[in-house]
PDB file of N, CA and C in Angstrom:
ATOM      1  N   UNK A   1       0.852  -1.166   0.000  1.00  0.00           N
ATOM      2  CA  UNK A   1       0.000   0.000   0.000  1.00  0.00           C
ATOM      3  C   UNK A   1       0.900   1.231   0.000  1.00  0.00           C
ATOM      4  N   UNK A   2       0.540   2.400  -1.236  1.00  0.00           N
ATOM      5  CA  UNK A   2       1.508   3.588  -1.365  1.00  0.00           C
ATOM      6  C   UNK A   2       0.980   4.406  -0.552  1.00  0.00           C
ATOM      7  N   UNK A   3       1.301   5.435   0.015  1.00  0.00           N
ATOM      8  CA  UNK A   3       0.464   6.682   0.290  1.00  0.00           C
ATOM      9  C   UNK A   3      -0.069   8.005  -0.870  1.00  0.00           C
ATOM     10  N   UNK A   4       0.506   7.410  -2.084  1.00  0.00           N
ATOM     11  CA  UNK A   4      -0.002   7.972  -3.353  1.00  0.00           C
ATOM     12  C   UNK A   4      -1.515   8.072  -3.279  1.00  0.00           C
ATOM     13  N   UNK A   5      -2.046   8.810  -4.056  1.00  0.00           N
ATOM     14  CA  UNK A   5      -3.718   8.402  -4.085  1.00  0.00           C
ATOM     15  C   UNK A   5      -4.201   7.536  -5.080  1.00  0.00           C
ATOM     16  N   UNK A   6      -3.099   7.933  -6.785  1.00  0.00           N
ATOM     17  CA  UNK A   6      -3.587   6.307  -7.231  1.00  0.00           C
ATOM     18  C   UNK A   6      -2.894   4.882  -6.562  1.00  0.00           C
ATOM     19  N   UNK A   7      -2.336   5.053  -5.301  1.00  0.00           N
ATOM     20  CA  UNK A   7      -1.848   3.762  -4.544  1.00  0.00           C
ATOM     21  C   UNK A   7      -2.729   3.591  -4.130  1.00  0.00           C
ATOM     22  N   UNK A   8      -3.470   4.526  -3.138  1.00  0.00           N
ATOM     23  CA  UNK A   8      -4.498   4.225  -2.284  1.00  0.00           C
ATOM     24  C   UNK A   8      -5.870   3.439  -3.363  1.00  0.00           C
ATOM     25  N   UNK A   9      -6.424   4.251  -4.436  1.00  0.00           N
ATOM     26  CA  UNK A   9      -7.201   3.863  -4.774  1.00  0.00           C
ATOM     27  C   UNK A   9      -7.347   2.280  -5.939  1.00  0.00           C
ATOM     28  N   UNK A  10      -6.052   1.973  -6.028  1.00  0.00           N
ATOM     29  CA  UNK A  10      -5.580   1.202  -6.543  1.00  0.00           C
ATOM     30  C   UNK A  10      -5.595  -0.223  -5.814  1.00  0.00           C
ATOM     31  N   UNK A  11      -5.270  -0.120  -3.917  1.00  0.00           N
ATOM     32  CA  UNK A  11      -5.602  -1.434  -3.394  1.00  0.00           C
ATOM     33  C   UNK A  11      -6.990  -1.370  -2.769  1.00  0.00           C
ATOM     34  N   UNK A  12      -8.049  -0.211  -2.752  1.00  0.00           N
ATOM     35  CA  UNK A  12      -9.035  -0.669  -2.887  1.00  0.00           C
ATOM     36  C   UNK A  12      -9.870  -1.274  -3.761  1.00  0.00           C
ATOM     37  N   UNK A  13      -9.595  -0.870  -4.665  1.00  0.00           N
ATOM     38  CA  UNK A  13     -10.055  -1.692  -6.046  1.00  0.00           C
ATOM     39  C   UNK A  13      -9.601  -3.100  -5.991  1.00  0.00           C
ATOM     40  N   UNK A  14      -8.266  -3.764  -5.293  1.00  0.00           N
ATOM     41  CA  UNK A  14      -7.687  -4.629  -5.412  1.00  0.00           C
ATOM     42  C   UNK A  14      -8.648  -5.811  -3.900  1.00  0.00           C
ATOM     43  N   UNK A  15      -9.083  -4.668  -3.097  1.00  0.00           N
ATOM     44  CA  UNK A  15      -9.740  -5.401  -1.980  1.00  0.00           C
ATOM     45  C   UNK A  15     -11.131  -5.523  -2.285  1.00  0.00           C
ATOM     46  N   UNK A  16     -12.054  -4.677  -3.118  1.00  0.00           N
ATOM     47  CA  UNK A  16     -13.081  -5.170  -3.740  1.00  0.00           C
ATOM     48  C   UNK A  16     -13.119  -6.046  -4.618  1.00  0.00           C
ATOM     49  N   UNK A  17     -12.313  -6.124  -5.621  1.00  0.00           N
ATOM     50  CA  UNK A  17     -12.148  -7.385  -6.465  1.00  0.00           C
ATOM     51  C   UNK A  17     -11.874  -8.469  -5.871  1.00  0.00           C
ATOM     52  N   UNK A  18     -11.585  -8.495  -4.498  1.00  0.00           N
ATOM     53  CA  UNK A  18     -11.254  -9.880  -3.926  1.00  0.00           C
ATOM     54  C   UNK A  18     -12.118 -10.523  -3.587  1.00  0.00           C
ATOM     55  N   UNK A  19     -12.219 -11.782  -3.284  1.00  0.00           N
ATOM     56  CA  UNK A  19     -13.194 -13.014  -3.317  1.00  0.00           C
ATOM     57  C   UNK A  19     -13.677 -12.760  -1.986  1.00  0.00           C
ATOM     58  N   UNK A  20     -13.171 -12.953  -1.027  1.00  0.00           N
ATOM     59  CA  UNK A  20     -13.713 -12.534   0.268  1.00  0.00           C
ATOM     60  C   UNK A  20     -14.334 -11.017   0.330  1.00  0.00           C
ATOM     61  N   UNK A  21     -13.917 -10.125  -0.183  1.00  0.00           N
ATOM     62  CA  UNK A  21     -15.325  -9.144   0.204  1.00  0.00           C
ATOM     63  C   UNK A  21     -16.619  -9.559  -0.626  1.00  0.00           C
ATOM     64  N   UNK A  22     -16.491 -10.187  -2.167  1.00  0.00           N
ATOM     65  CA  UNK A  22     -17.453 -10.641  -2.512  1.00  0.00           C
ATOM     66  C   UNK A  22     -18.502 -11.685  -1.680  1.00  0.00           C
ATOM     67  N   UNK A  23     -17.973 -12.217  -1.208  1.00  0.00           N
ATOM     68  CA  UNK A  23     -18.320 -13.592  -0.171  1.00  0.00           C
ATOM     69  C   UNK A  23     -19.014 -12.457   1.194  1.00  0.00           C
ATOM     70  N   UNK A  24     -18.092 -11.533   1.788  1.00  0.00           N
ATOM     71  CA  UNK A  24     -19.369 -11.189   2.345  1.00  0.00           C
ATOM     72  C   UNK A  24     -20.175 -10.119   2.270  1.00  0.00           C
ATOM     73  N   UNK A  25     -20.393  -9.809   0.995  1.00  0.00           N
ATOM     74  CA  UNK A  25     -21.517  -8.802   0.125  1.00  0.00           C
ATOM     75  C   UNK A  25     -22.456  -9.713  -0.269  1.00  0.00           C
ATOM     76  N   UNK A  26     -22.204 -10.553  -0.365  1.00  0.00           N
ATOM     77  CA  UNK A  26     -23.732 -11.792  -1.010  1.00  0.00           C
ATOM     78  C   UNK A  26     -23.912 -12.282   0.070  1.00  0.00           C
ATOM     79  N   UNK A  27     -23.499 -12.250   1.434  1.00  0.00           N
ATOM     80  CA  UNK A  27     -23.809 -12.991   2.724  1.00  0.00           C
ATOM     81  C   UNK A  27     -24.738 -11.614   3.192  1.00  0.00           C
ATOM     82  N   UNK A  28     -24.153 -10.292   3.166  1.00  0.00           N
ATOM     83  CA  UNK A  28     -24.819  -9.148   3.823  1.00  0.00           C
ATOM     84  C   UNK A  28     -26.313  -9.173   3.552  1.00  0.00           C
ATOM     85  N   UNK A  29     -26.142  -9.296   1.644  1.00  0.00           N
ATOM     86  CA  UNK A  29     -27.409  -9.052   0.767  1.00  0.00           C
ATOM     87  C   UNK A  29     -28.345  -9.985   1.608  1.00  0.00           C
ATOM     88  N   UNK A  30     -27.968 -11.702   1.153  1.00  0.00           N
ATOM     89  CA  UNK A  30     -28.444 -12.420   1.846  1.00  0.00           C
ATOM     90  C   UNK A  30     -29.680 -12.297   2.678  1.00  0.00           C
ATOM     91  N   UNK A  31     -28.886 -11.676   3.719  1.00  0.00           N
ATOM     92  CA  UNK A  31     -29.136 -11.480   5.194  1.00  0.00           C
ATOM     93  C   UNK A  31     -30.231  -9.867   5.181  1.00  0.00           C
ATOM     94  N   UNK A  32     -30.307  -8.872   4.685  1.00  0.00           N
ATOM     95  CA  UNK A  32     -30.464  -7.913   4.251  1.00  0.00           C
ATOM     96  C   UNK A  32     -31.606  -8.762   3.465  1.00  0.00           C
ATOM     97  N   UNK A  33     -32.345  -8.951   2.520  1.00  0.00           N
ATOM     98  CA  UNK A  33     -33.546  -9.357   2.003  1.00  0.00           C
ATOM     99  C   UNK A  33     -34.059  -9.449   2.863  1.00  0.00           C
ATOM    100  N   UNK A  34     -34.026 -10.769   3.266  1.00  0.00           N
ATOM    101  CA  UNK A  34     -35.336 -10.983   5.107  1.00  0.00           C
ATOM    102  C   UNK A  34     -35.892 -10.110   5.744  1.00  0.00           C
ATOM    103  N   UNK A  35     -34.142  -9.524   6.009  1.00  0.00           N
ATOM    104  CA  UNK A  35     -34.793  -8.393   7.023  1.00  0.00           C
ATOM    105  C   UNK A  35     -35.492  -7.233   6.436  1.00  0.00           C
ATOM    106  N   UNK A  36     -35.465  -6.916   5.389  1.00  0.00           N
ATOM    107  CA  UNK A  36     -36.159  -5.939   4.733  1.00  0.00           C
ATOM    108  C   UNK A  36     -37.497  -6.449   4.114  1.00  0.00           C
ATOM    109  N   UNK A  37     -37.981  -7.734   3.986  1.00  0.00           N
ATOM    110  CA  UNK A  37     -39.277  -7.738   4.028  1.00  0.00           C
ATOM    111  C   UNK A  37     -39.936  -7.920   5.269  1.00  0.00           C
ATOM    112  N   UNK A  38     -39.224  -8.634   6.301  1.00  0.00           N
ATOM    113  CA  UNK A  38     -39.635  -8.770   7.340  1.00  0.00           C
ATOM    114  C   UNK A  38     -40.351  -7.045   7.970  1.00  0.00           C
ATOM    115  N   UNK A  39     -39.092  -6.354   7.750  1.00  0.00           N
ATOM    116  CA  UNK A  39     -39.499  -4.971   7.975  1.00  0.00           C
ATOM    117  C   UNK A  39     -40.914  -4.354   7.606  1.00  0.00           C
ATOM    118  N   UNK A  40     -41.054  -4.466   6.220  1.00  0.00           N
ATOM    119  CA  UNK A  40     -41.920  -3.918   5.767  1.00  0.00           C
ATOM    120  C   UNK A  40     -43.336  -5.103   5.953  1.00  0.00           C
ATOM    121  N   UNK A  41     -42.821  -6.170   6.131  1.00  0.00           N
ATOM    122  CA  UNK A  41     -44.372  -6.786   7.076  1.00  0.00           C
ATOM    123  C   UNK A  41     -44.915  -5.903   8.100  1.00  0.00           C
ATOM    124  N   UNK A  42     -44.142  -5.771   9.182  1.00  0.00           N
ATOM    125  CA  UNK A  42     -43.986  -5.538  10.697  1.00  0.00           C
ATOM    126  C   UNK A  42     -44.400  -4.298  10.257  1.00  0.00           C
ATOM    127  N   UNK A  43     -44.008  -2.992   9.069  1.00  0.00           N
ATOM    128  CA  UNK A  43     -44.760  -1.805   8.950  1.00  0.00           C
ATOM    129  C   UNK A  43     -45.951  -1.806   8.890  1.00  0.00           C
ATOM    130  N   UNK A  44     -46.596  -2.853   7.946  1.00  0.00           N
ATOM    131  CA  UNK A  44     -47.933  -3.141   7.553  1.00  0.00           C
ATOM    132  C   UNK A  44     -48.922  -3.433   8.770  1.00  0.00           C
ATOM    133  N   UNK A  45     -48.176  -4.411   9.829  1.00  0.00           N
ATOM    134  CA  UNK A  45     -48.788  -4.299  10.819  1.00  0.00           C
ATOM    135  C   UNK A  45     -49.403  -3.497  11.747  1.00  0.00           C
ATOM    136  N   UNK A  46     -48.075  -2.302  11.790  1.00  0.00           N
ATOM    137  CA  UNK A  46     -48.334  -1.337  12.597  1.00  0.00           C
ATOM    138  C   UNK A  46     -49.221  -0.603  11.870  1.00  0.00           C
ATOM    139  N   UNK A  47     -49.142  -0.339  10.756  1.00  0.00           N
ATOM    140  CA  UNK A  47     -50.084   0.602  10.209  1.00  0.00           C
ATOM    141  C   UNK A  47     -51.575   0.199  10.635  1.00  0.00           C
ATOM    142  N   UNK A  48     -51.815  -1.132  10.378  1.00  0.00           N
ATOM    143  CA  UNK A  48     -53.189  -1.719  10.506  1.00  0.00           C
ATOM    144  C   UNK A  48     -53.614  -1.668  12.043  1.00  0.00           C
ATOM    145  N   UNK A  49     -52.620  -2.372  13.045  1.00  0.00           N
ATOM    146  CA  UNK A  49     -52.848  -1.218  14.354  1.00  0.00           C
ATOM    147  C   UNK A  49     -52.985  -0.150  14.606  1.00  0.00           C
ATOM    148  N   UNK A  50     -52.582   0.826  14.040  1.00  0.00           N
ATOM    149  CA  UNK A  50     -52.780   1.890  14.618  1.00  0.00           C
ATOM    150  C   UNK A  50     -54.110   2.702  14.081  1.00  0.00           C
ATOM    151  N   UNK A  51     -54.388   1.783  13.020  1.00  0.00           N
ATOM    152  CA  UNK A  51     -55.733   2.443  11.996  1.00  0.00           C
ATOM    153  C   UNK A  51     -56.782   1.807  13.544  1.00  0.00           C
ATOM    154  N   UNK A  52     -56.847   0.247  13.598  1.00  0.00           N
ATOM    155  CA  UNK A  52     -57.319  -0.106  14.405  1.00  0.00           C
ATOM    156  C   UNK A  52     -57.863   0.670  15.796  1.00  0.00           C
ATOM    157  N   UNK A  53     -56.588   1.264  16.187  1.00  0.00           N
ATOM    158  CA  UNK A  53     -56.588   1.669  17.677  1.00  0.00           C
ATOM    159  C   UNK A  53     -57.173   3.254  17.564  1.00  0.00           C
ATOM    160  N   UNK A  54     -56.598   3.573  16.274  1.00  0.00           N
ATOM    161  CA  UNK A  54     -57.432   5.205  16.063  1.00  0.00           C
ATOM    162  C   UNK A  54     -59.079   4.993  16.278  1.00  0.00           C
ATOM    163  N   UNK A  55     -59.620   3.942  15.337  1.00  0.00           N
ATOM    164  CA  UNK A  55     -60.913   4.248  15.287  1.00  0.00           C
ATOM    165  C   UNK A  55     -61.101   3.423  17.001  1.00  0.00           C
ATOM    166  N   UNK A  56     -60.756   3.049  17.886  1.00  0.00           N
ATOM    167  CA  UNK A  56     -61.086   2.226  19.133  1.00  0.00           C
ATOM    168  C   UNK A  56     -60.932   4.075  19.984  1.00  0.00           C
ATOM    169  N   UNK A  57     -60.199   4.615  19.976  1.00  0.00           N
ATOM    170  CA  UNK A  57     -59.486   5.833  20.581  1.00  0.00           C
ATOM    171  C   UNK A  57     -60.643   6.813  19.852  1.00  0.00           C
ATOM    172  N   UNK A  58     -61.526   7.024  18.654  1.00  0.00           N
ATOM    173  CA  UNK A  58     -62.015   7.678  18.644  1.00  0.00           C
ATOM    174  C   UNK A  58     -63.893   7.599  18.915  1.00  0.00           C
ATOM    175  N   UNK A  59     -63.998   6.342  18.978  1.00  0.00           N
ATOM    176  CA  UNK A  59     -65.170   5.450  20.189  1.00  0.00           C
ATOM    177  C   UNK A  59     -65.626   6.042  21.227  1.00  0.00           C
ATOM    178  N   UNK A  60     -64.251   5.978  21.723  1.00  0.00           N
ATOM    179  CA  UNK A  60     -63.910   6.136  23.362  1.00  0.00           C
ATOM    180  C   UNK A  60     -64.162   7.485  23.681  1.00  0.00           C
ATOM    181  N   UNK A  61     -63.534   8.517  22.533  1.00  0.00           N
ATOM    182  CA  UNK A  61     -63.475  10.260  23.088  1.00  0.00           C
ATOM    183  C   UNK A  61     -65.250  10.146  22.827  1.00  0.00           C
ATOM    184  N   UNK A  62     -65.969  10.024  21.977  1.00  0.00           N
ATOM    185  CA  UNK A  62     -67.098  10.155  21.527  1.00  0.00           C
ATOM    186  C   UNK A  62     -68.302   9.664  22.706  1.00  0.00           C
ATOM    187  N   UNK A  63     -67.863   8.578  23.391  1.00  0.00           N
ATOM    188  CA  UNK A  63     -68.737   8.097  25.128  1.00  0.00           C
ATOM    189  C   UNK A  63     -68.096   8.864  25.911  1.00  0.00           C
ATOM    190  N   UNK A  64     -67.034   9.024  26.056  1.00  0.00           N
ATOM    191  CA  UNK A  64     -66.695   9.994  26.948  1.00  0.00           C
ATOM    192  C   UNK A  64     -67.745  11.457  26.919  1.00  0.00           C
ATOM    193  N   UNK A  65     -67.560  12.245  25.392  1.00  0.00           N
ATOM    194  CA  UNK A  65     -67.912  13.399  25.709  1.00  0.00           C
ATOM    195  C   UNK A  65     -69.506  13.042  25.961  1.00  0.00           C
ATOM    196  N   UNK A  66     -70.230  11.970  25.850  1.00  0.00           N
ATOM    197  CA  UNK A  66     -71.791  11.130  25.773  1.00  0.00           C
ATOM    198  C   UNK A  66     -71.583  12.005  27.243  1.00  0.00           C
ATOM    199  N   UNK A  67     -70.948  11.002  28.156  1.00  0.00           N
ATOM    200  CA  UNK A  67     -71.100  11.522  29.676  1.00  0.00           C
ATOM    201  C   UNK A  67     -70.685  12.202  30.418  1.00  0.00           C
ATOM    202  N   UNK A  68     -70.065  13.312  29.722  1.00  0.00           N
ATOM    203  CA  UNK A  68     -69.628  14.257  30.349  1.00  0.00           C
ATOM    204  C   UNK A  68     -70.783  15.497  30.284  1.00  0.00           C
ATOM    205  N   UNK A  69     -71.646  15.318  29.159  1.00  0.00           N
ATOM    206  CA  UNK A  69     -72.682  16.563  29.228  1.00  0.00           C
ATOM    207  C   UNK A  69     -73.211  16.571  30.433  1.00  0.00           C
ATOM    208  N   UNK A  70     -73.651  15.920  31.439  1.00  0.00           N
ATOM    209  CA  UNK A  70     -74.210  16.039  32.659  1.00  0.00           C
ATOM    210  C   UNK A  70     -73.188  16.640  33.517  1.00  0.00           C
ATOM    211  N   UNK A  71     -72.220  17.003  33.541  1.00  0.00           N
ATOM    212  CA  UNK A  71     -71.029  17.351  34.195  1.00  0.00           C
ATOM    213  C   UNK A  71     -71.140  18.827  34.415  1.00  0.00           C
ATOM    214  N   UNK A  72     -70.270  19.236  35.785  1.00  0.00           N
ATOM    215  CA  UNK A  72     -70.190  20.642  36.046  1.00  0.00           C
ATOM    216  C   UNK A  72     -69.052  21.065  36.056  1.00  0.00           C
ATOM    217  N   UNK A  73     -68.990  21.619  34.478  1.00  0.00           N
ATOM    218  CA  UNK A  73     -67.583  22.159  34.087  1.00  0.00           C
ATOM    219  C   UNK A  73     -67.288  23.273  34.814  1.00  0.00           C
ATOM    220  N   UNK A  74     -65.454  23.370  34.171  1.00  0.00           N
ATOM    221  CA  UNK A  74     -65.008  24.977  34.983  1.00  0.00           C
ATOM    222  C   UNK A  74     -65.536  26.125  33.963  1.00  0.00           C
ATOM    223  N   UNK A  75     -65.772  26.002  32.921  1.00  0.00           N
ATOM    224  CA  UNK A  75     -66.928  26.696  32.192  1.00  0.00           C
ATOM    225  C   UNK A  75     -67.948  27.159  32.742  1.00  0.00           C
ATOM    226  N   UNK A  76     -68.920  26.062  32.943  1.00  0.00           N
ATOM    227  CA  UNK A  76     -70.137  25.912  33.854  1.00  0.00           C
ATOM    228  C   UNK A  76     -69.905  26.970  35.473  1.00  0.00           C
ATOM    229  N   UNK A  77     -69.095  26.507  36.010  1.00  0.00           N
ATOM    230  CA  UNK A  77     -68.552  27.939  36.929  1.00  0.00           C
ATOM    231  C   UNK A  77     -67.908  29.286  36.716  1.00  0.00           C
ATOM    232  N   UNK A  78     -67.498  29.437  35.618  1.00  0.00           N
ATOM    233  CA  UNK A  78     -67.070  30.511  35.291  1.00  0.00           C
ATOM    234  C   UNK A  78     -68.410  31.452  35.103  1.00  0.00           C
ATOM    235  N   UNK A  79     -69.375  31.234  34.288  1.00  0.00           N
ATOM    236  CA  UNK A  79     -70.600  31.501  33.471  1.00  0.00           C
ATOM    237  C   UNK A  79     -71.448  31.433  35.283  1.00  0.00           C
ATOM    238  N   UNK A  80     -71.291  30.749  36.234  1.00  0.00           N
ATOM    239  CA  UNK A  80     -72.300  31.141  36.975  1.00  0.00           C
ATOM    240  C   UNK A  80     -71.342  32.392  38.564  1.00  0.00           C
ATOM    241  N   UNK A  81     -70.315  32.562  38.625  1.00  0.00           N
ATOM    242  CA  UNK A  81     -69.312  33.084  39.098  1.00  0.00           C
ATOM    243  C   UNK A  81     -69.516  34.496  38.347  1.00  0.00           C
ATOM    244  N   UNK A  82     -69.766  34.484  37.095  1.00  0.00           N
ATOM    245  CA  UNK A  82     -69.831  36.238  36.579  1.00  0.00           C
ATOM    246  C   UNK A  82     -71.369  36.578  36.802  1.00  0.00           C
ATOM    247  N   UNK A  83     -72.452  35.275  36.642  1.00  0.00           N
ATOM    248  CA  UNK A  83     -73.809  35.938  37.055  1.00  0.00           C
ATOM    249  C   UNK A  83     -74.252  36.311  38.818  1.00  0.00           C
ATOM    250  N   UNK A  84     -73.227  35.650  39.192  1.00  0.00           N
ATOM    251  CA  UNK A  84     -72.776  36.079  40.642  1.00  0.00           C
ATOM    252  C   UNK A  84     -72.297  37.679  41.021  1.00  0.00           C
ATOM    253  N   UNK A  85     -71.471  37.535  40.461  1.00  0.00           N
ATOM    254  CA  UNK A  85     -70.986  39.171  40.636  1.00  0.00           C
ATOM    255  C   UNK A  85     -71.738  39.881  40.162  1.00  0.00           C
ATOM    256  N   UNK A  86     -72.598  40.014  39.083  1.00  0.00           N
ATOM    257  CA  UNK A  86     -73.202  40.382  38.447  1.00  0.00           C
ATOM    258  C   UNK A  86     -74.627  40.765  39.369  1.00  0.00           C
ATOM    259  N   UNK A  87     -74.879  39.808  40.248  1.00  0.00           N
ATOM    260  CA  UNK A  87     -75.845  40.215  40.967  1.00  0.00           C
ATOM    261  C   UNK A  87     -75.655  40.956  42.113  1.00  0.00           C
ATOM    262  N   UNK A  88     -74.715  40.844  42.143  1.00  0.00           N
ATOM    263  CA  UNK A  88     -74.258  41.032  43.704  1.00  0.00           C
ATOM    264  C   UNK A  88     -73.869  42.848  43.493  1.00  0.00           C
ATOM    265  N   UNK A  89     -73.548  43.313  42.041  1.00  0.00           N
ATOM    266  CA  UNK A  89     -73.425  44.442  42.335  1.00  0.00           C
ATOM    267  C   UNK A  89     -74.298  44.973  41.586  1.00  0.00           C
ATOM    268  N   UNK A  90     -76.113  44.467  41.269  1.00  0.00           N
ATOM    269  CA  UNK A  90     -76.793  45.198  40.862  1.00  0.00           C
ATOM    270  C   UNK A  90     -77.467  45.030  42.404  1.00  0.00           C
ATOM    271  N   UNK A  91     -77.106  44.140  43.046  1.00  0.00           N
ATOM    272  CA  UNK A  91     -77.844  44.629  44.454  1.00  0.00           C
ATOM    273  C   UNK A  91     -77.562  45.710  45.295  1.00  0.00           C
ATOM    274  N   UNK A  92     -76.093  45.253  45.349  1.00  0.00           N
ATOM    275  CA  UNK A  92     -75.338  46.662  45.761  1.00  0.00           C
ATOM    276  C   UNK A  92     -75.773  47.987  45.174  1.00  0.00           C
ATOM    277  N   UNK A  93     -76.106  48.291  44.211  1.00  0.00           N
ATOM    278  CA  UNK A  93     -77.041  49.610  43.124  1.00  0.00           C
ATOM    279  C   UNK A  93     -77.816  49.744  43.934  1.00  0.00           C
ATOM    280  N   UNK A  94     -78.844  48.755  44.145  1.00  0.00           N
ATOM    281  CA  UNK A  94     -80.307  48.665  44.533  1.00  0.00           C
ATOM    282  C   UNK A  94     -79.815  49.532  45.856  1.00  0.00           C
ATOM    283  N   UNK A  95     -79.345  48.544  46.937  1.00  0.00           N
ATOM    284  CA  UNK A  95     -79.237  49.241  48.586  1.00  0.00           C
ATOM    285  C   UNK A  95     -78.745  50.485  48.295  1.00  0.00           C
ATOM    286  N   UNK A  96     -77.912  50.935  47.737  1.00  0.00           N
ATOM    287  CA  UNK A  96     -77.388  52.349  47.799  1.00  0.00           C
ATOM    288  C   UNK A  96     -78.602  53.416  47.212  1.00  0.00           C
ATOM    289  N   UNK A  97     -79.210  52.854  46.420  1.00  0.00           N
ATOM    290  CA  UNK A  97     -80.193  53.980  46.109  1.00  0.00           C
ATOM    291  C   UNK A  97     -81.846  53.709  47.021  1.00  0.00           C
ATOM    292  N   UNK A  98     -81.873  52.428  47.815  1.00  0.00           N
ATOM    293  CA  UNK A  98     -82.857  53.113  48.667  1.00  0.00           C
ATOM    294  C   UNK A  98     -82.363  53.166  49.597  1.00  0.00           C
ATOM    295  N   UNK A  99     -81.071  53.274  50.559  1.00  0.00           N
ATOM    296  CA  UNK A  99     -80.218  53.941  51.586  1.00  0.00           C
ATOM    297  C   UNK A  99     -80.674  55.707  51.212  1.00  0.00           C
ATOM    298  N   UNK A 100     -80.675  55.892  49.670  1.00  0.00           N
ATOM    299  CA  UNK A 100     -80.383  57.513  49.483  1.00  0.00           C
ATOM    300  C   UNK A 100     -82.293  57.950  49.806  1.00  0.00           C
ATOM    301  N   UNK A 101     -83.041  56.922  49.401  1.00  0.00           N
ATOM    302  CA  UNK A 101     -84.629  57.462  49.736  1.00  0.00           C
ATOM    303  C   UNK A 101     -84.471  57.656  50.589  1.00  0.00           C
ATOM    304  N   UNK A 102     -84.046  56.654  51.834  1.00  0.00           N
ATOM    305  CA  UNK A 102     -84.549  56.782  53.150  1.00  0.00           C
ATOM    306  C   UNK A 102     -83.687  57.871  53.697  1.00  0.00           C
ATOM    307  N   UNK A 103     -82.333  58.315  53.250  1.00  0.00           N
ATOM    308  CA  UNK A 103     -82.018  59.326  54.064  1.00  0.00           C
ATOM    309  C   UNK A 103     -82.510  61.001  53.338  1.00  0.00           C
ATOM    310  N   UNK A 104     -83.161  60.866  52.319  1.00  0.00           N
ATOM    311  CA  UNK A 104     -84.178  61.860  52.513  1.00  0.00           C
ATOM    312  C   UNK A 104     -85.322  61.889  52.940  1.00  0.00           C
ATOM    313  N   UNK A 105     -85.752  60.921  53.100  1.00  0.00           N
ATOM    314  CA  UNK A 105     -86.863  60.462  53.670  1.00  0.00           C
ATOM    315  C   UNK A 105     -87.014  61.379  55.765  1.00  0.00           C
ATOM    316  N   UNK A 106     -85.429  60.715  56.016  1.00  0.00           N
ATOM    317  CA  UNK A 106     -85.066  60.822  57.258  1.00  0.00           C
ATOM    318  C   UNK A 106     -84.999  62.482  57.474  1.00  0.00           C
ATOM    319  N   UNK A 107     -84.772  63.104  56.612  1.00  0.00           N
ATOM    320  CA  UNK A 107     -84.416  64.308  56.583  1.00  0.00           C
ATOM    321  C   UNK A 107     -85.245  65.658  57.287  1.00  0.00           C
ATOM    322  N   UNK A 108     -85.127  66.382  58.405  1.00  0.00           N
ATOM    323  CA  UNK A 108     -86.133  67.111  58.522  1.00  0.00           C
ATOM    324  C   UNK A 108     -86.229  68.031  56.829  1.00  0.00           C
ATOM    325  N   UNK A 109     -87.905  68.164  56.697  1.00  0.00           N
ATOM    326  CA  UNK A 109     -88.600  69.062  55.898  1.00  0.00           C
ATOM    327  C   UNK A 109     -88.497  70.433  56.220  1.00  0.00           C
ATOM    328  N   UNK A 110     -88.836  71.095  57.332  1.00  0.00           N
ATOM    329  CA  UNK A 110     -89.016  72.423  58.183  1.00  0.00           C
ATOM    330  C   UNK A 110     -89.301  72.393  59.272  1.00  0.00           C
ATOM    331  N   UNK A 111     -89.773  73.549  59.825  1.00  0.00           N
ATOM    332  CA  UNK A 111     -90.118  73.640  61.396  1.00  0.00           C
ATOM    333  C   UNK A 111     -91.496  72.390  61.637  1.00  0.00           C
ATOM    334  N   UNK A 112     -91.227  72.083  62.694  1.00  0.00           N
ATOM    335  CA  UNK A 112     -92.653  71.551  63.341  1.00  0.00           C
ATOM    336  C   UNK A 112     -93.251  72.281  63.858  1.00  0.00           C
ATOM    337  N   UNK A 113     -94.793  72.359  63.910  1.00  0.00           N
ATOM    338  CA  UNK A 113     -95.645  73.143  65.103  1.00  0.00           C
ATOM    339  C   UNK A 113     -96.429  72.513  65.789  1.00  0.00           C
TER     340      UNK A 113
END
C-alpha cells in the first residue's frame, strides 16, 4: 500500500475485487432481504394497528364526551361566578339607592308646630 492516491485507490479496487469481500456482500445481501421484508411486514402491521386503535381511541373520546354533558364544568362555573358578581353588584345599586330614599326620607322638611 503507497500513500499515493492512485496507490491508495488502486488497493481498494484490489480489496473489492477480492473473493472474500465478494463472499461477504452476497452474505450481507443475503441477510439484508429478510430483514427488509420482514421490515416492511412488521410496517404493515403497525399501520393496521394503529388504523385499528385510532378508530377504538375515537369510540372512546365520543362516550366519553356522551357523559360528560351532565357534568359541572369549569366553564359551567365561570358563566355562573360572573352571574354572581353580576348580581351582587346590581344589588349593591339597589341598597345604595334606597339607603339615598330613606335618608331623605329621614331628613327634617321644616319647622314643626
Amino acid at each position: 500500500m503507497t500513500d499515493t492516491t492512485n496507490g491508495r485507490s488502486l488497493s481498494i479496487t484490489k480489496i473489492a475485487d477480492s473473493g472474500y469481500f465478494r463472499l461477504i456482500a452476497q452474505g450481507a445481501m443475503t441477510l439484508a432481504a429478510p430483514t427488509l421484508i420482514w421490515t416492511a411486514s412488521a410496517l404493515w402491521e403497525i399501520s393496521k394497528q394503529q388504523s385499528a386503535l385510532s378508530g377504538r381511541l375515537d369510540g372512546l373520546q365520543i362516550r366519553i364526551e356522551s357523559q360528560m354533558d351532565g357534568r359541572y364544568r369549569a366553564v359551567d362555573a365561570e358563566r355562573d361566578f360572573r352571574l354572581r358578581d353580576q348580581l351582587i353588584a346590581f344589588l349593591k345599586d339597589h341598597i345604595d339607592i334606597i339607603d339615598r330614599r330613606i335618608s331623605k326620607l329621614e331628613q327634617p322638611t321644616g319647622p314643626k308646630r
